[in-house]
N, C-alpha and C. Protein backbone atom coordinates (compact mmCIF):
# COMPACT_ATOMS: atom_id res chain seq x y z
N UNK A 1 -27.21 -40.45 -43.82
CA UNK A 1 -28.15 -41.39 -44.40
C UNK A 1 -29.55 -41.17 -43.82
N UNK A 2 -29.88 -40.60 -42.58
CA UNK A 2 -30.57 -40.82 -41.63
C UNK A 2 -31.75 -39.30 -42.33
N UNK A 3 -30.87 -38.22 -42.51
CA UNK A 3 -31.45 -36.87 -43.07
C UNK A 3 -31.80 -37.43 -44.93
N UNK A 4 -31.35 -38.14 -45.07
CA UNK A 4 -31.52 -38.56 -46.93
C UNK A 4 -33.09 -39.04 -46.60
N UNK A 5 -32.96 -40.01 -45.71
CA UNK A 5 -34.44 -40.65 -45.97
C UNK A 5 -35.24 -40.31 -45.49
N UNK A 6 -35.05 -39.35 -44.04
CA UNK A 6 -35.90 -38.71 -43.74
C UNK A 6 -36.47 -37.09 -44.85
N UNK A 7 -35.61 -36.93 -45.76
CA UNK A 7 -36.21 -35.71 -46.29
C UNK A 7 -36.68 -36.86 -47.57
N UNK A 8 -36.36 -38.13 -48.05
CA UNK A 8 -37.18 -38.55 -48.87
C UNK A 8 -38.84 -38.90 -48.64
N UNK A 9 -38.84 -39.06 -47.29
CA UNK A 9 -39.99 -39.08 -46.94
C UNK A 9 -40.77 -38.51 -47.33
N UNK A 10 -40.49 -37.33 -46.22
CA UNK A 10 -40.93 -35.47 -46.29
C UNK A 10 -42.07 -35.35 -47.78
N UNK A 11 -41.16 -35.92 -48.87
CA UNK A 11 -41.22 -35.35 -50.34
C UNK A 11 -42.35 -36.95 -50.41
N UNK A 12 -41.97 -37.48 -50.47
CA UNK A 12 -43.65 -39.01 -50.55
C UNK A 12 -44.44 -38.34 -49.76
N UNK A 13 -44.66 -37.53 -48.86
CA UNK A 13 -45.66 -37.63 -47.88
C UNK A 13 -46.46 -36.39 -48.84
N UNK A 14 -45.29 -35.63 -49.43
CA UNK A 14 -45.99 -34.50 -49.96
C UNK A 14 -47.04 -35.11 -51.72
N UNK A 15 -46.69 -36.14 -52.09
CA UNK A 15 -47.16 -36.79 -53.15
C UNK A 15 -48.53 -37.90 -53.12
N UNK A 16 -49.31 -37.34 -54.19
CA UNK A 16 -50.76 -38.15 -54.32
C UNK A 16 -50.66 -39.81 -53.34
N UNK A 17 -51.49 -39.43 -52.60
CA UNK A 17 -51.37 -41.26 -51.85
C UNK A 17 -51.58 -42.36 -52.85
N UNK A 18 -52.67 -41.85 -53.48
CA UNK A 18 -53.04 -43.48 -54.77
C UNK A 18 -51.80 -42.84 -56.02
N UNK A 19 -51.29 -42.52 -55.74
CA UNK A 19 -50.15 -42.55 -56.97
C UNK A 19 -48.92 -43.72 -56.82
N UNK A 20 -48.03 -43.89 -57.92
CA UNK A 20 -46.96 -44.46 -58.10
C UNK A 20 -45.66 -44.42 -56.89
N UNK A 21 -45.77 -42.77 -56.05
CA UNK A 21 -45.13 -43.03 -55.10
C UNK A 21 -45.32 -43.74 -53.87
N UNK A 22 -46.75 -44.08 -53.85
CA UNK A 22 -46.85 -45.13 -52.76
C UNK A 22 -45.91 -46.14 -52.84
N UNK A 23 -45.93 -46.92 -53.85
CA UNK A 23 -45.12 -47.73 -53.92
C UNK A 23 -43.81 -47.85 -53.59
N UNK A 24 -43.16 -46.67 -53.95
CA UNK A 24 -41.66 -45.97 -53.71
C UNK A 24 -41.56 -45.72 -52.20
N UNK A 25 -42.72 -45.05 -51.34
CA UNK A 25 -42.58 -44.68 -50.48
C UNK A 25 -42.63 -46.25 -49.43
N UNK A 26 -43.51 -47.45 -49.68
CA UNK A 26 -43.21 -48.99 -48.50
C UNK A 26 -42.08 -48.92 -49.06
N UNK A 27 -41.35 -48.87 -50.13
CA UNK A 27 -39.97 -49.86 -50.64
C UNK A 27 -38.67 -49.25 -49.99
N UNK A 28 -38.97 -47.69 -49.83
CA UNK A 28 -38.41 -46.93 -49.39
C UNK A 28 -38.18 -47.35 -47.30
N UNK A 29 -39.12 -47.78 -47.03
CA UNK A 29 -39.29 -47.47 -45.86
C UNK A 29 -38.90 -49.11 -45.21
N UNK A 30 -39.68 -50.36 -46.36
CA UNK A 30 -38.79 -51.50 -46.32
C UNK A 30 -36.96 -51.70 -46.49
N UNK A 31 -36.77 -50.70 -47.21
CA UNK A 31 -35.04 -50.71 -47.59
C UNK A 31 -34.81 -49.84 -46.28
N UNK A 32 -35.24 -48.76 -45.61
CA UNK A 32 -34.89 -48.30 -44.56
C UNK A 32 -34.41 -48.99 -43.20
N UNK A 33 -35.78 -50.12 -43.15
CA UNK A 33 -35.25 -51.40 -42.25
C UNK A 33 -34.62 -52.22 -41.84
N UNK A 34 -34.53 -52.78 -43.41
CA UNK A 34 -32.94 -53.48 -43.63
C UNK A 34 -31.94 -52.86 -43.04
N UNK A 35 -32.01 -51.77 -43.62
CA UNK A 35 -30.44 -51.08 -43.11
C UNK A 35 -30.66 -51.21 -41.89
N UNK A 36 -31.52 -50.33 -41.27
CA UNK A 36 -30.98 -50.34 -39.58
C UNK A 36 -31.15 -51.44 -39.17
N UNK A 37 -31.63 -52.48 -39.44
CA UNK A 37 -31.57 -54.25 -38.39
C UNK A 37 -30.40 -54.46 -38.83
N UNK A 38 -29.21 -54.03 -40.38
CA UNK A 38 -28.18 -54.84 -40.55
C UNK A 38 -27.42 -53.96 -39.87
N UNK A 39 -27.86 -52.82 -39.23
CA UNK A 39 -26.33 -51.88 -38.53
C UNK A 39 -26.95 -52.71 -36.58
N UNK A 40 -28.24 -53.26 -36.54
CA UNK A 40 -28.12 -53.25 -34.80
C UNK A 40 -26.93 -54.22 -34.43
N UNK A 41 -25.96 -54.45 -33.48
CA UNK A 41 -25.32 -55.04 -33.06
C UNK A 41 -23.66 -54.63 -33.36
N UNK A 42 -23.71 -53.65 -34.72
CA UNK A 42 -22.41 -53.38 -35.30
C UNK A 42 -21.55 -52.17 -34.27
N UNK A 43 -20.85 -52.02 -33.92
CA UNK A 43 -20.27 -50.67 -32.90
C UNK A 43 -19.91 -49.82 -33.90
N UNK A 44 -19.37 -48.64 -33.47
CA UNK A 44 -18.95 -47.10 -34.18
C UNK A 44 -17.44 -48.08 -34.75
N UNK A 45 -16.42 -49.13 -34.46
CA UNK A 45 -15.88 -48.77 -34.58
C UNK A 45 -15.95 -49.63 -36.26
N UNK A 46 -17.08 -50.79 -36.05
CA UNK A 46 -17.12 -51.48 -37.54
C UNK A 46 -16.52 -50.57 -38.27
N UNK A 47 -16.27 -52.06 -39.92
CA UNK A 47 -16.20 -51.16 -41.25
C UNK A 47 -17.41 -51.18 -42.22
N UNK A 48 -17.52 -50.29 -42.85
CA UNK A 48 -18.37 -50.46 -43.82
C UNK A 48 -18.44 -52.04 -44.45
N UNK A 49 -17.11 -52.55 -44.56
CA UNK A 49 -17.36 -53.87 -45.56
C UNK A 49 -18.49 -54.58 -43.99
N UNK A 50 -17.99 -54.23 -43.00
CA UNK A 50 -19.08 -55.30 -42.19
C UNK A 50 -20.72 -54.54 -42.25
N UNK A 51 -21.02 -53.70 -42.14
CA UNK A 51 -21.87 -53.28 -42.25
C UNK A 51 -22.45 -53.57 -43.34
N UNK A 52 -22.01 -53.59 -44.88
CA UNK A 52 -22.08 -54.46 -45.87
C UNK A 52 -22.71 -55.77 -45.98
N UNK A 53 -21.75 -56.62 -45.50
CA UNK A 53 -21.77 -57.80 -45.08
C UNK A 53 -23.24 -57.88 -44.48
N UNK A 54 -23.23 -57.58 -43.31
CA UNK A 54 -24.38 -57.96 -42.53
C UNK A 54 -25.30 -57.44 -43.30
N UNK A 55 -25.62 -56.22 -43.98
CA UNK A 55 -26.37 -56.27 -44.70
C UNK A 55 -27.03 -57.37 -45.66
N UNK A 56 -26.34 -57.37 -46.66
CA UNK A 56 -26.42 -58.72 -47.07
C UNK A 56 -26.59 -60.23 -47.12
N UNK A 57 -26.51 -60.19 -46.09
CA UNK A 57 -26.86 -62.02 -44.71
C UNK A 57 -28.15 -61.82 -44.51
N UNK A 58 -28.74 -60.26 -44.16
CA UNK A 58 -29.98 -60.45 -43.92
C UNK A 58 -30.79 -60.05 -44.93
N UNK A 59 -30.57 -59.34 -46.17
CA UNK A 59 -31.37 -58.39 -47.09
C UNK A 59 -32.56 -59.24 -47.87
N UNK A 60 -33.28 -58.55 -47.55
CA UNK A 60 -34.14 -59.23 -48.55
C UNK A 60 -34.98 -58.45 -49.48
N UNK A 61 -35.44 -58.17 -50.64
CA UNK A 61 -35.83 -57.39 -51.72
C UNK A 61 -37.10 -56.38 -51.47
N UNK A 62 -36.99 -55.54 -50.87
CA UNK A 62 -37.53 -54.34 -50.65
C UNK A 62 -39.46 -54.32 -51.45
N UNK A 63 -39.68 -55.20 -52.03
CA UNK A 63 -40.65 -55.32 -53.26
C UNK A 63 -41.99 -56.36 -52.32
């Protein structure tokens, strides 16, 4: 997940700043957050449904 968003980056960084991917690129980087604040506290041995879960308790719309 970690190489997905980091090479989505890569590819926004390579795109017009006043363009449409700005936008893509905070929403991108807001949804990035979420995730990792809903994985801090979870161990290796969680499940996805908790990781899920906690996701979801805290998510809030990337926009």
């Amino acid at each position: 997940m970690e190489r997905l968003v980091a090479n989505y980056r890569t590819l926004l960084q390579q795109v017009d700043v006043g363009g449409p991917a700005q936008s893509a690129r905070a929403k991108a980087a807001a949804l990035t957050k979420q995730v990792l604040d809903a994985l801090e506290g979870l161990d290796e041995e969680s499940s996805a449904a908790e990781a899920v879960a906690s996701w979801r308790a805290g998510s809030r719309p990337p926009c």
